[in-house]
Protein backbone atom coordinates (compact mmCIF):
# COMPACT_ATOMS: atom_id res chain seq x y z
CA UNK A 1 -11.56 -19.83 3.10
CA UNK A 2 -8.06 -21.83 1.95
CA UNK A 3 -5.80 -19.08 3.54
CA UNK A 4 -1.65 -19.10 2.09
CA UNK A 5 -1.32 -19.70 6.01
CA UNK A 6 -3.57 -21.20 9.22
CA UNK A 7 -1.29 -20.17 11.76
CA UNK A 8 1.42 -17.78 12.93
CA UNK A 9 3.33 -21.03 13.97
CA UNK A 10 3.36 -24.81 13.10
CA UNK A 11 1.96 -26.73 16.49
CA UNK A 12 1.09 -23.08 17.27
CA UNK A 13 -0.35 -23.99 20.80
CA UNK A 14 2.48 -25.81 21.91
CA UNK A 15 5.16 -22.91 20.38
CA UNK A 16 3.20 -19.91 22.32
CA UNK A 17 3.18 -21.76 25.77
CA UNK A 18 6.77 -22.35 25.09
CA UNK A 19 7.77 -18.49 23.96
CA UNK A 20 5.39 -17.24 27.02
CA UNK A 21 7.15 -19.31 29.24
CA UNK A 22 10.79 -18.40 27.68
CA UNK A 23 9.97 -14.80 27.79
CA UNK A 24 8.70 -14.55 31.70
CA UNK A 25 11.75 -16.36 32.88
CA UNK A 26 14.59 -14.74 30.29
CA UNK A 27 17.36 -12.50 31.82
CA UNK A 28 17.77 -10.87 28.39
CA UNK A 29 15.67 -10.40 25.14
CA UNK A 30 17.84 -8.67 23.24
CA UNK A 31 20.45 -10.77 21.09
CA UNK A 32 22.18 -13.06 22.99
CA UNK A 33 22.69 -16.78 23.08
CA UNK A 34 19.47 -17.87 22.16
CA UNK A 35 20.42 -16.13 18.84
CA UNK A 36 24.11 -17.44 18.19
CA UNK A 37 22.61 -21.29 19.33
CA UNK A 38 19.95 -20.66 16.26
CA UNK A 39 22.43 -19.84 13.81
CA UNK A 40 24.98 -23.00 15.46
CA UNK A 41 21.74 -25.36 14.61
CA UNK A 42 20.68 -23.50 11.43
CA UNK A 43 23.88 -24.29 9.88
CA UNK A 44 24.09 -27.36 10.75
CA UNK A 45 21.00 -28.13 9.37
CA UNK A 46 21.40 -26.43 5.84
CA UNK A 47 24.78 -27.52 5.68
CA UNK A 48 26.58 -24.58 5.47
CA UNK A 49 29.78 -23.40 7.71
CA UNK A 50 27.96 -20.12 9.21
CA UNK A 51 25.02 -18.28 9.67
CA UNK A 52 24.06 -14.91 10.41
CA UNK A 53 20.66 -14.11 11.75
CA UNK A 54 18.93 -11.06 11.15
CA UNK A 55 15.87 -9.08 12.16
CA UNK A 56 14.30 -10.48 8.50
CA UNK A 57 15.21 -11.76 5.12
CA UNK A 58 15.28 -8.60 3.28
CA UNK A 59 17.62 -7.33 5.99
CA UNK A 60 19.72 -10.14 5.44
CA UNK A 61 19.61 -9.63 1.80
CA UNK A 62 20.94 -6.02 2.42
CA UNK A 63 23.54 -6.86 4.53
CA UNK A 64 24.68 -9.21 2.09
CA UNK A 65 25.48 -6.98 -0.56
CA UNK A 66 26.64 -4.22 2.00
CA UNK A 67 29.06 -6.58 3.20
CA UNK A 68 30.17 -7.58 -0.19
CA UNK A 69 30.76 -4.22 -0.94
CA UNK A 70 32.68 -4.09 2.52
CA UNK A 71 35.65 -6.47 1.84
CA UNK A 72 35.78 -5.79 -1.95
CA UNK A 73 34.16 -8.25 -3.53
CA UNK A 74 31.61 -6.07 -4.86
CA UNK A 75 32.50 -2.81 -6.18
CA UNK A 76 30.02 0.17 -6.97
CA UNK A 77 29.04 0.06 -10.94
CA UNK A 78 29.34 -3.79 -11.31
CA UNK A 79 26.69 -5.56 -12.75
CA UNK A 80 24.46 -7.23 -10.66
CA UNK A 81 21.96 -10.26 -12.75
CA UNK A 82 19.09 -10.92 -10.45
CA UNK A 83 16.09 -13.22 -11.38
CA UNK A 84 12.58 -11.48 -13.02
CA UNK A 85 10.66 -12.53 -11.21
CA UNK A 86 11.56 -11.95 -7.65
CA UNK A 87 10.49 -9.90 -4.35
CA UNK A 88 11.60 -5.72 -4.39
CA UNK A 89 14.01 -6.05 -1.65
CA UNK A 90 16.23 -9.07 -3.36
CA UNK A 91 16.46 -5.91 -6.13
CA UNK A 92 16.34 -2.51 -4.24
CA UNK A 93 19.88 -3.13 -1.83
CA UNK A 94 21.65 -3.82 -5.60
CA UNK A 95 20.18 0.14 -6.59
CA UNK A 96 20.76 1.42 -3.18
CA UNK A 97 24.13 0.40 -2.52
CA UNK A 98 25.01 1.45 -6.27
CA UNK A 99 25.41 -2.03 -8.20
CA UNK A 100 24.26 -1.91 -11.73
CA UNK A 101 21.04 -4.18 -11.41
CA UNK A 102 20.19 -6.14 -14.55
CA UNK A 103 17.00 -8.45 -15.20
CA UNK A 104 17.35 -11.46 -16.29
CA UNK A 105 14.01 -13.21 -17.76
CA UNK A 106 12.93 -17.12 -16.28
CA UNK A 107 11.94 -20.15 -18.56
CA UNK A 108 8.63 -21.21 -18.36
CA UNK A 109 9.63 -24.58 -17.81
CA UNK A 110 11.20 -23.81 -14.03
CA UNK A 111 9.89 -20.88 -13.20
CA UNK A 112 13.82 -19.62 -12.73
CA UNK A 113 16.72 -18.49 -14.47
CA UNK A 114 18.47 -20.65 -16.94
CA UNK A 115 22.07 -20.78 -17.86
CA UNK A 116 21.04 -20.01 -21.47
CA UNK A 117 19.51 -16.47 -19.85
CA UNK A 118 22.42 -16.22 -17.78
CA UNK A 119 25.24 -16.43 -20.74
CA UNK A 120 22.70 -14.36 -22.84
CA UNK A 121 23.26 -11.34 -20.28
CA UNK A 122 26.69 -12.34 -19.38
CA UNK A 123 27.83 -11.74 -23.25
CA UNK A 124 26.03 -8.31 -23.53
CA UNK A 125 26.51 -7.07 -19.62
CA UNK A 126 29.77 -8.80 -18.42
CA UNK A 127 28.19 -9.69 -15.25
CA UNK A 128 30.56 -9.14 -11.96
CA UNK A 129 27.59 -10.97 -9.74
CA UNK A 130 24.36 -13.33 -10.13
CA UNK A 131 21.88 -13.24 -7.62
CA UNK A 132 19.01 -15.87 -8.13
CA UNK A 133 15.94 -16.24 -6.58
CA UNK A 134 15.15 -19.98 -5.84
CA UNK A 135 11.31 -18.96 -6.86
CA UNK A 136 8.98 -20.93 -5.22
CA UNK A 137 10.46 -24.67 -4.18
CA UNK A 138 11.51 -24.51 -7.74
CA UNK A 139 15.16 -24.26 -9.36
CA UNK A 140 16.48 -24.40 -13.12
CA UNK A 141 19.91 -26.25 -12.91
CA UNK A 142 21.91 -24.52 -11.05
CA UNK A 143 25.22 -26.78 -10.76
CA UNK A 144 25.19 -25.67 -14.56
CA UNK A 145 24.95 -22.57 -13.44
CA UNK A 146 27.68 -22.68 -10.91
CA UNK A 147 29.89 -24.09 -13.19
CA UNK A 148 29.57 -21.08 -15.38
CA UNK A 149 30.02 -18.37 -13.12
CA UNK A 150 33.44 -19.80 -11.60
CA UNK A 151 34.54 -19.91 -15.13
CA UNK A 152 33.72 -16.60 -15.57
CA UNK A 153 34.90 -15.13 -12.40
CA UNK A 154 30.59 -14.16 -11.79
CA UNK A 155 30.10 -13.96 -7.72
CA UNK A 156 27.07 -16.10 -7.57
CA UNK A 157 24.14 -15.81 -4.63
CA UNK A 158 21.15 -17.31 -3.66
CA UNK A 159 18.15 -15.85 -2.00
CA UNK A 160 16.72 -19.14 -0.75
CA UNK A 161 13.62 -17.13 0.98
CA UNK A 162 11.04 -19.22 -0.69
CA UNK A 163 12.65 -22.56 -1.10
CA UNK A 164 14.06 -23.90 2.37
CA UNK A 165 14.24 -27.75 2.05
CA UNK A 166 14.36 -28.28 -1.87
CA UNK A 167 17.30 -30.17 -2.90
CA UNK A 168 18.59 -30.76 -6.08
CA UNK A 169 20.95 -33.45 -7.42
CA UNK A 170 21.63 -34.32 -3.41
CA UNK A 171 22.11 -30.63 -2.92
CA UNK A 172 19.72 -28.36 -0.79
CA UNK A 173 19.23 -25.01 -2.54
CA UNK A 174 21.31 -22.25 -0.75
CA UNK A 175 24.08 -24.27 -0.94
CA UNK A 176 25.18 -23.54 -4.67
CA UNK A 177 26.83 -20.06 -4.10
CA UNK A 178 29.15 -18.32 -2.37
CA UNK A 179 26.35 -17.18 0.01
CA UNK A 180 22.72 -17.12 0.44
CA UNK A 181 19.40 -15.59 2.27
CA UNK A 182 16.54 -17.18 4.22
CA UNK A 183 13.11 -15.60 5.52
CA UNK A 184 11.43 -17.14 8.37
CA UNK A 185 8.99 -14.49 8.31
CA UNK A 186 5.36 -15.65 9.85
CA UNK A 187 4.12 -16.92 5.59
CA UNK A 188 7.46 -18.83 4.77
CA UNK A 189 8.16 -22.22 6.09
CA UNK A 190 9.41 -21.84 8.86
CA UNK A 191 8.24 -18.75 11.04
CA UNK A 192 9.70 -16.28 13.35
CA UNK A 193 7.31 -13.95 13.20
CA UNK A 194 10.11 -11.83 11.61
CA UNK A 195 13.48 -13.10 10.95
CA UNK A 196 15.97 -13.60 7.80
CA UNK A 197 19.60 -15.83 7.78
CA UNK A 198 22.82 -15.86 5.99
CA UNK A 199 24.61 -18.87 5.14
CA UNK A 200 28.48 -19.17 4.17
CA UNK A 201 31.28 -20.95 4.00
CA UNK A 202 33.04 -18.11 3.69
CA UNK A 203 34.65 -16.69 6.94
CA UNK A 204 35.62 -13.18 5.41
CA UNK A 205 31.89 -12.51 4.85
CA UNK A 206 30.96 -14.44 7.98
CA UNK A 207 32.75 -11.91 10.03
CA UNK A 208 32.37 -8.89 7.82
CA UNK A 209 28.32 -9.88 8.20
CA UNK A 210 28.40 -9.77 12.05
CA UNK A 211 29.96 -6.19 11.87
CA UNK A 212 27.43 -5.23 9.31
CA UNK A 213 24.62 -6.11 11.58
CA UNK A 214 25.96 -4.10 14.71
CA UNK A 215 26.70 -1.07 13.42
CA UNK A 216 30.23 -1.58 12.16
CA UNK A 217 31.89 -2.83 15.88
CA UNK A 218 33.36 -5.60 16.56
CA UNK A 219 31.45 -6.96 19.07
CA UNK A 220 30.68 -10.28 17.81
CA UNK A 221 33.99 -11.35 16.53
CA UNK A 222 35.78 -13.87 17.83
CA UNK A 223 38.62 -13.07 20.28
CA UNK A 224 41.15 -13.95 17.10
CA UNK A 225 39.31 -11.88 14.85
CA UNK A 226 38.86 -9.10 17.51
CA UNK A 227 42.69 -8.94 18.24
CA UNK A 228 43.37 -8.41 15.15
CA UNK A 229 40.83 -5.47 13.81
CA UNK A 230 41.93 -3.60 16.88
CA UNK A 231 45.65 -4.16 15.76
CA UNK A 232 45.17 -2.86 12.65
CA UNK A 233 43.80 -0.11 13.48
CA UNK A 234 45.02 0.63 16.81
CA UNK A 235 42.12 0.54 19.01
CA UNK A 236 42.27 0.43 22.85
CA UNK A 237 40.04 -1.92 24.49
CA UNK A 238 38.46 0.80 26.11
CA UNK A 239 37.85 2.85 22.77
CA UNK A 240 36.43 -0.77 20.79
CA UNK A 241 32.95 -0.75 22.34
CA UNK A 242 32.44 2.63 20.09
CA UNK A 243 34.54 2.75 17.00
CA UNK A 244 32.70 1.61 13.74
CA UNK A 245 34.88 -0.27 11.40
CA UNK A 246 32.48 -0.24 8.24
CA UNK A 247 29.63 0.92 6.63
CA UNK A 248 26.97 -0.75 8.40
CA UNK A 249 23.42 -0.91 10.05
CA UNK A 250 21.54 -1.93 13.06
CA UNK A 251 19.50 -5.32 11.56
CA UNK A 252 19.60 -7.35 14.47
CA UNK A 253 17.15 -9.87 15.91
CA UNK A 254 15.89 -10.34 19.33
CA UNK A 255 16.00 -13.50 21.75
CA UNK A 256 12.25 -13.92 20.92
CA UNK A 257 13.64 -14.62 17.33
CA UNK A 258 16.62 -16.92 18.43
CA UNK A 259 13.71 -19.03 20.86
CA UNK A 260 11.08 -19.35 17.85
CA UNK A 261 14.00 -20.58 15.52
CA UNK A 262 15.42 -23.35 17.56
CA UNK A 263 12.00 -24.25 18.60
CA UNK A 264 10.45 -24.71 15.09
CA UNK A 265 13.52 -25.92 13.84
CA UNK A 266 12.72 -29.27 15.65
CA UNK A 267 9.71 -29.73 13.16
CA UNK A 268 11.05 -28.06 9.96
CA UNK A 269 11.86 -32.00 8.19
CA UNK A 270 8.32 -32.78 8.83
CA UNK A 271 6.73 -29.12 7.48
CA UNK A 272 8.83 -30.21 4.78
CA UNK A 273 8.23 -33.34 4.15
CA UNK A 274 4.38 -32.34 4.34
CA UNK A 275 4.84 -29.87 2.03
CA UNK A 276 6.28 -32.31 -0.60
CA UNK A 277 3.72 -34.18 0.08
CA UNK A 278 1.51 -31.88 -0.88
CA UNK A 279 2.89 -31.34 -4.00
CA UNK A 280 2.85 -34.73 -4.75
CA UNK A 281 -0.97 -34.61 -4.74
CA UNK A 282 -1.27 -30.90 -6.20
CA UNK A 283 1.12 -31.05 -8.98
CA UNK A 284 -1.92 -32.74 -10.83
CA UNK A 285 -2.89 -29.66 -12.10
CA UNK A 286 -0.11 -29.24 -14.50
CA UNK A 287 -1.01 -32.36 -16.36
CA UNK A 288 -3.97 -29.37 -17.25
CA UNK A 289 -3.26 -28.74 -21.36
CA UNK A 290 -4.05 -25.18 -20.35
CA UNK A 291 -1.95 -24.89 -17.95
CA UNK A 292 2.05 -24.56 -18.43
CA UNK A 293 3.92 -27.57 -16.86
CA UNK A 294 6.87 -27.07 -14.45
CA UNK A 295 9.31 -29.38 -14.25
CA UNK A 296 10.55 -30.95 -11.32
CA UNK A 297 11.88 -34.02 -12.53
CA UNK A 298 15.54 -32.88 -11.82
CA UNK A 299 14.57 -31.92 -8.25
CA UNK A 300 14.67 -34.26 -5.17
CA UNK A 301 12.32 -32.30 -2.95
CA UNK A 302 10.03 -29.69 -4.13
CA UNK A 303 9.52 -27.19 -0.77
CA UNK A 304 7.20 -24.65 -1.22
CA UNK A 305 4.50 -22.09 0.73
CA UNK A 306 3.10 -21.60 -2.49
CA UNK A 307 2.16 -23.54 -5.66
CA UNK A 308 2.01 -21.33 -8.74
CA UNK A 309 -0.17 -21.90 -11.41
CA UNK A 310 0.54 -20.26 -14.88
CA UNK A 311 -2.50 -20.16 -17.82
CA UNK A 312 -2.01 -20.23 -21.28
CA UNK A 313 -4.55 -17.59 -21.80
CA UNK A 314 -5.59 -14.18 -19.77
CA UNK A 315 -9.10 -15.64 -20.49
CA UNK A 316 -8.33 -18.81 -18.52
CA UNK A 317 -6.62 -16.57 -15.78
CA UNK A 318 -9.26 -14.83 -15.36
CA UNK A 319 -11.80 -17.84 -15.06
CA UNK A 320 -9.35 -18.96 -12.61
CA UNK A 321 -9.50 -16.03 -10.09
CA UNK A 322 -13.02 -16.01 -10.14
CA UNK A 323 -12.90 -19.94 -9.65
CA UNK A 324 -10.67 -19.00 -6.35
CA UNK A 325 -12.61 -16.31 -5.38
CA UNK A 326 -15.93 -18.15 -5.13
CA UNK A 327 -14.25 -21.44 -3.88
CA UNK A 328 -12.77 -19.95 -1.27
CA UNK A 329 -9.65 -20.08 -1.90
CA UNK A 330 -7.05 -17.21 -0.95
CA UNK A 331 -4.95 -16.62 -4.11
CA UNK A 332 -1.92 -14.10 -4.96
CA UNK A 333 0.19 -12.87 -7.75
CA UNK A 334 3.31 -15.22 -8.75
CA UNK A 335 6.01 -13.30 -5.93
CA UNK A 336 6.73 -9.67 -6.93
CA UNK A 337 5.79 -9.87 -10.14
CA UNK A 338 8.50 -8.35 -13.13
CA UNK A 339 10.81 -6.30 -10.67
CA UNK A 340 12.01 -4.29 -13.62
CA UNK A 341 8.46 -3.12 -14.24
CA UNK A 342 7.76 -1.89 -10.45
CA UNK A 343 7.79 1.71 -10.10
CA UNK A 344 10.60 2.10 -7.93
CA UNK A 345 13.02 0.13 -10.89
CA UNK A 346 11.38 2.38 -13.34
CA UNK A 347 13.11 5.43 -11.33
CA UNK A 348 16.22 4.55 -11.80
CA UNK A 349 16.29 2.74 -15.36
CA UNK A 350 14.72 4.11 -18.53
CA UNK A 351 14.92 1.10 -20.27
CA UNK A 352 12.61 -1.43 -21.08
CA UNK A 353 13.76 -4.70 -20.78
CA UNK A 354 12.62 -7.27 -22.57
CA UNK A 355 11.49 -10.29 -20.57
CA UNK A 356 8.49 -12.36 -21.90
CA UNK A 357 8.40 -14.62 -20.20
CA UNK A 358 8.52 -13.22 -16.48
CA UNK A 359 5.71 -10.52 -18.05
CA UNK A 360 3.56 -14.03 -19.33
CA UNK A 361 3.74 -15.67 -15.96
CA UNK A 362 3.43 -12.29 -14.14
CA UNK A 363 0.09 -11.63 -15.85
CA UNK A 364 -1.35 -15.42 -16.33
CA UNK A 365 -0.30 -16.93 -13.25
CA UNK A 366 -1.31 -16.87 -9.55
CA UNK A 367 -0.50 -18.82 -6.55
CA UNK A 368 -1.96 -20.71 -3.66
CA UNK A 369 -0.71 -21.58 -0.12
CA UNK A 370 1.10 -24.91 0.27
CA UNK A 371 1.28 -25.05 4.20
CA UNK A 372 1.73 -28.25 6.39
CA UNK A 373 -1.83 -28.07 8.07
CA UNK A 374 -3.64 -28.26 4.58
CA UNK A 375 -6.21 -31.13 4.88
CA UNK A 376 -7.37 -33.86 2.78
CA UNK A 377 -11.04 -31.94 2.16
CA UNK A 378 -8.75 -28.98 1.45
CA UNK A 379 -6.66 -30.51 -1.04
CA UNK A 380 -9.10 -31.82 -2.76
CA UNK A 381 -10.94 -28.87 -2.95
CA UNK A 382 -8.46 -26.75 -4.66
CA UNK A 383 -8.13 -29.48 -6.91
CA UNK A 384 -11.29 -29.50 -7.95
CA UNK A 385 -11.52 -25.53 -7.91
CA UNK A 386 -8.66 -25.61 -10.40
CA UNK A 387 -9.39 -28.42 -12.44
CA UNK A 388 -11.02 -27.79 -15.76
């Protein structure tokens, strides 16, 4: 069997000696510096000013939008664009914490939102925010994208959970919007076990993030920033450790989460690199008439767990699955699926939204795993499995 993933860690051996060792000599496993050094390194690696690490990437996605909603960027009613095709918890904090959440369909030709989409809702909805999902490795052009939500005043966000490495026009994705998420949970590229990130340049969310993720305190502010909450509101040192600033939540990691990070951050160019490589050799399969082509040719690196495949028929998708199935080959629904067609959406929204093509690709495509220990026997196989 092809799984989506061989192992709970890349050099797995090597990275549970390590954490055994770590955890039998650490004074403290519950967030502490192992944690802040992850997020110094993480940032430095994606490029981005600050990071935030949470106990996963849906929790980061939550805090997100709660702290949004904190300092007033967000306000309760705004509309909220998020991509159709996506995973529940990009969508659910937008319903829970009472944003207007509105669907916006992909082209087949990325897999992702376009601008066209984008000023198609943005005309009818007057959109406040945009959060995209970088689906798969893949991205539509989002400097165009960019462009048009700073004209428009649209808060623009990335959830970058499926898509750590890919860069487009020099650019790694996660670095187009104001802020954006990461999952290193044990199936994405980079694993944790568990784990999720924040990145920002921002250092009004930066902060307002760290009191999210502790229960409102301000325990992880610096001493400036700490000074001058307590000012405000006139709070003793003595009184600090227990007053609650903000609506907030308890997300935070553990020092078994800050180890695994900075330890499989050492190899994270090479899983990447691998998996481009990989696509390289896979992407073969789209030259397939029956198949729709993505296009990548605007993208530097293509970084993906997963390569999606989307038929032009149901009849081909079905041949397909039973290909899989008696190749051996694991294979899984494109993401989610169409978020506004889940039964938790349906809920809270009585209308039907029309979005053809995230309903085409949601009931014609599937995906296999694109992981760094894939062989050459194994790559060839699913080539051959998927070829006509």
């Amino acid at each position: 069997m092809i799984k989506l993933i061989k192992s709970s860690f890349y050099n797995e051996e090597l990275t549970k000696e390590a954490l055994c060792k770590f955890i039998s000599n650490a004074e403290y496993l519950s967030m502490d510096e192992q944690c802040r050094s992850f997020e110094t390194e993480f940032s430095a690696w994606q490029e981005r000013e600050f990071s935030v690490l949470f106990n996963s990437g849906s929790s980061a996605n939550l805090a997100l939008i709660q702290a949004l909603l904190n300092i007033g960027s967000l306000k309760k009613g705004d509309n909220c664009g998020f991509s159709g095709i996506t995973w529940a918890t990009n969508v659910m904090p937008l319903i829970q914490l009472g944003l207007n959440a509105i669907p916006i369909d992909i082209s087949m030709r990325t897999l992702n939102i376009s601008l066209e989409e984008v000023q198609k809702i943005h005309e009818n909805s007057n959109l406040k925010c945009l959060f995209v999902t970088n689906l798969l490795g893949f991205s539509d052009d989002l400097e165009a994208i960019r462009n048009y939500c700073d004209i428009h005043n649209i808060l623009l966000l990335e959830d970058n959970c499926e898509s750590l490495g890919s860069v487009l026009g020099g650019v790694k994705l996660g670095n187009f919007s104001t802020a954006s998420t990461f999952s290193f949970f044990v199936g994405h590229h980079m694993s944790t076990i568990e784990g999720g990130m924040v990145c920002t340049d921002d250092v009004d969310i930066y902060e307002e993030l760290l009191k999210v993720r502790s229960h409102g305190w301000d325990r992880h502010l610096n001493e400036t920033a700490t000074k001058k909450i307590r000012t405000k509101y006139n709070i003793t040192d003595f009184y600090a450790k227990y007053t609650f600033y903000d609506l907030a939540y308890n997300l935070r990691p553990t020092e078994i989460t800050g180890f695994l990070g900075r330890f499989q951050l050492k190899y994270l160019d090479e899983m990447i690199k691998i998996r481009q490589e990989n696509f390289n050799r896979l992407k073969k399969l789209y030259e397939n008439s029956d198949f729709v082509t993505i296009d990548v040719s605007h993208m530097e690196t293509v970084s993906n767990f997963a390569i999606p495949i989307v038929c032009k028929s149901s009849r081909l998708h079905k041949e397909m699955i039973r290909r899989a199935e008696k190749g051996g080959v694991e294979v899984r629904p494109i993401v989610g699926g169409v978020m506004s067609d889940q039964p938790f959406f349906a809920k809270y929204y009585e209308s039907k939204y029309e979005l053809p093509n995230s309903r085409f690709a949601n009931e014609n495509g599937f995906y296999f795993g694109n992981n760094p220990e894939l062989t050459d026997k194994e790559i060839e196989t699913l080539v051959g499995v998927f070829q006509p």
